[in-house]
Protein backbone atom coordinates (compact mmCIF):
# COMPACT_ATOMS: atom_id res chain seq x y z
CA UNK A 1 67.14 184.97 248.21
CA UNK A 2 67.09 182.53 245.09
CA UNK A 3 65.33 185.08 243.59
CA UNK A 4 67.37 187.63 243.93
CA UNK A 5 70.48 185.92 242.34
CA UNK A 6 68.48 184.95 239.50
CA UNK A 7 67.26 188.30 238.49
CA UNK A 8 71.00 189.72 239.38
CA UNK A 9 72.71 186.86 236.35
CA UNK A 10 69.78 187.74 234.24
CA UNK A 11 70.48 191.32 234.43
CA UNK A 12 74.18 190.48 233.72
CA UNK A 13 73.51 188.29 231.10
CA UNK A 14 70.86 190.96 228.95
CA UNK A 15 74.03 193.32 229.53
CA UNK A 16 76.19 190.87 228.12
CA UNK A 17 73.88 190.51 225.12
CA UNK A 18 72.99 194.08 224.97
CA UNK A 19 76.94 195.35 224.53
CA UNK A 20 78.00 192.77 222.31
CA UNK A 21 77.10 195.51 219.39
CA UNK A 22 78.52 198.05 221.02
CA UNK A 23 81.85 196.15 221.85
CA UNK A 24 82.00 195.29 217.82
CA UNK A 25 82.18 199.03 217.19
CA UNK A 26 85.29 199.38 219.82
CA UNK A 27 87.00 196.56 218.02
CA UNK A 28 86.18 197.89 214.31
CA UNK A 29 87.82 201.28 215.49
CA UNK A 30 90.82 199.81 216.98
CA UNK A 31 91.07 197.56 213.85
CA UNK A 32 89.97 199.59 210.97
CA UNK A 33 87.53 197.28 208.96
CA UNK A 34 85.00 194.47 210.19
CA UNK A 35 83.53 192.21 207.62
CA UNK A 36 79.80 192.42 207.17
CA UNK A 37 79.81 188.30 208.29
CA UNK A 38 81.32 189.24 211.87
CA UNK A 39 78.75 192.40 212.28
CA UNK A 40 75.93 189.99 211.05
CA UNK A 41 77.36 187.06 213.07
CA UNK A 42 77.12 189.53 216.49
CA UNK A 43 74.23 191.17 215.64
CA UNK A 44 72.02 187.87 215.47
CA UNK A 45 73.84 186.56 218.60
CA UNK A 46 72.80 189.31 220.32
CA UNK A 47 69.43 189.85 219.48
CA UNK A 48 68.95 185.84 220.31
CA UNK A 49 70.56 186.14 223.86
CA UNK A 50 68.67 189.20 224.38
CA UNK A 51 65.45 187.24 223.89
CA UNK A 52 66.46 183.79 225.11
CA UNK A 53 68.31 184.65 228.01
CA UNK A 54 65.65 184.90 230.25
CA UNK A 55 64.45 181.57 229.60
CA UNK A 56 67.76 180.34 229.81
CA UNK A 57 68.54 181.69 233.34
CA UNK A 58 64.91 180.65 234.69
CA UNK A 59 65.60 177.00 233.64
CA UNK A 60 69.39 176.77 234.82
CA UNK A 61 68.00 178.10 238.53
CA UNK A 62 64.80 175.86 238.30
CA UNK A 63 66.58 172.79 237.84
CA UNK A 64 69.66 173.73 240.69
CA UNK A 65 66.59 174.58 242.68
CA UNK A 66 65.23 171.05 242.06
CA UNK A 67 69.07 169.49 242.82
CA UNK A 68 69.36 170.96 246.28
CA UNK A 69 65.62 169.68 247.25
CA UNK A 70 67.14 166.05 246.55
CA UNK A 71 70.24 166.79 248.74
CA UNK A 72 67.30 168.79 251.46
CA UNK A 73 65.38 165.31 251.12
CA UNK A 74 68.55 162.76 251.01
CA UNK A 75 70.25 164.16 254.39
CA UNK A 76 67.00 164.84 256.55
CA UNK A 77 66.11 160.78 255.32
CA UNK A 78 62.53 161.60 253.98
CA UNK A 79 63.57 160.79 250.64
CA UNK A 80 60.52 159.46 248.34
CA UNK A 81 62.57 158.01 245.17
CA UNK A 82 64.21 155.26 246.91
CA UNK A 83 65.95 152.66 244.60
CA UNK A 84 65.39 149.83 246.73
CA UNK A 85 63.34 148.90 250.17
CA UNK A 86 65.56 148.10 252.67
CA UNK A 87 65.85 144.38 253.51
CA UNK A 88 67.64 142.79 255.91
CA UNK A 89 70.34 140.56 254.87
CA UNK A 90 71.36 137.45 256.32
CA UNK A 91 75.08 136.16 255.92
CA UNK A 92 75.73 132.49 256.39
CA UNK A 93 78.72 131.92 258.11
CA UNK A 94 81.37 129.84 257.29
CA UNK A 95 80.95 126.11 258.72
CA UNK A 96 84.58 126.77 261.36
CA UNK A 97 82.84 129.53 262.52
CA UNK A 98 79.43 128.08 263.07
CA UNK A 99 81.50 125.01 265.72
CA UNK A 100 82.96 127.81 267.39
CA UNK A 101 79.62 129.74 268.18
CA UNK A 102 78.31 126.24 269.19
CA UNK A 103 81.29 125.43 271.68
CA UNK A 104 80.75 128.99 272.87
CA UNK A 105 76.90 128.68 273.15
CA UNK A 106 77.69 125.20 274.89
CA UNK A 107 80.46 126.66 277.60
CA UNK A 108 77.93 129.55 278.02
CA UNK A 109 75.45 126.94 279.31
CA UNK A 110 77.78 124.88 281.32
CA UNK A 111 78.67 128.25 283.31
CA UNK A 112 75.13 128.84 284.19
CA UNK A 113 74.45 125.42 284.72
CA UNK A 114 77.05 125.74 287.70
């Protein structure tokens, strides 16, 4: 399917490149008079999308090609190019807090005790 879409916007894009001359000619008869700079100007545009284009469009869908196998990888977790291992992190807690999970660890005891 990814194959298909990139020979359909290269197709588009060689008939982009491929009218250009043709679409200077409409405008020079709807105008009157092009200077030679503009003709020259299209001219080498054209001829350069005409044979860069493909390369172009190959590159653009290789590398979104390469971008949606890091999103595949990412959401089904199998991702190789982690940053960091994971580690597990201890928090200290404050010293109030530490007295209150002693008094409960202590009442805890004195239930079972009974």
């Amino acid at each position: 399917m990814n194959d298909f879409k990139m020979i359909s916007v290269l197709i588009m894009v060689e008939i982009l490149f491929f009218s250009l001359p043709f679409l200077l000619a409409i405008y020079e008869e709807i105008v009157g008079e092009v200077g030679e700079t503009l003709e020259g100007t299209v001219g080498l545009i054209s001829v350069l999308g005409l044979i860069f284009a493909p390369v172009l469009v190959t590159s653009f869908f290789s590398q979104k090609e390469e971008e949606l196998e890091r999103i595949r990888e990412r959401i089904s977790g199998r991702s190789v190019h982690r940053k960091k291992p994971y580690e597990e992190k201890t928090t200290i807690l404050p010293v109030r807090r530490q007295e209150e999970d002693q008094y409960i660890d202590y009442y805890i005891d004195y239930c079972y005790e009974e």
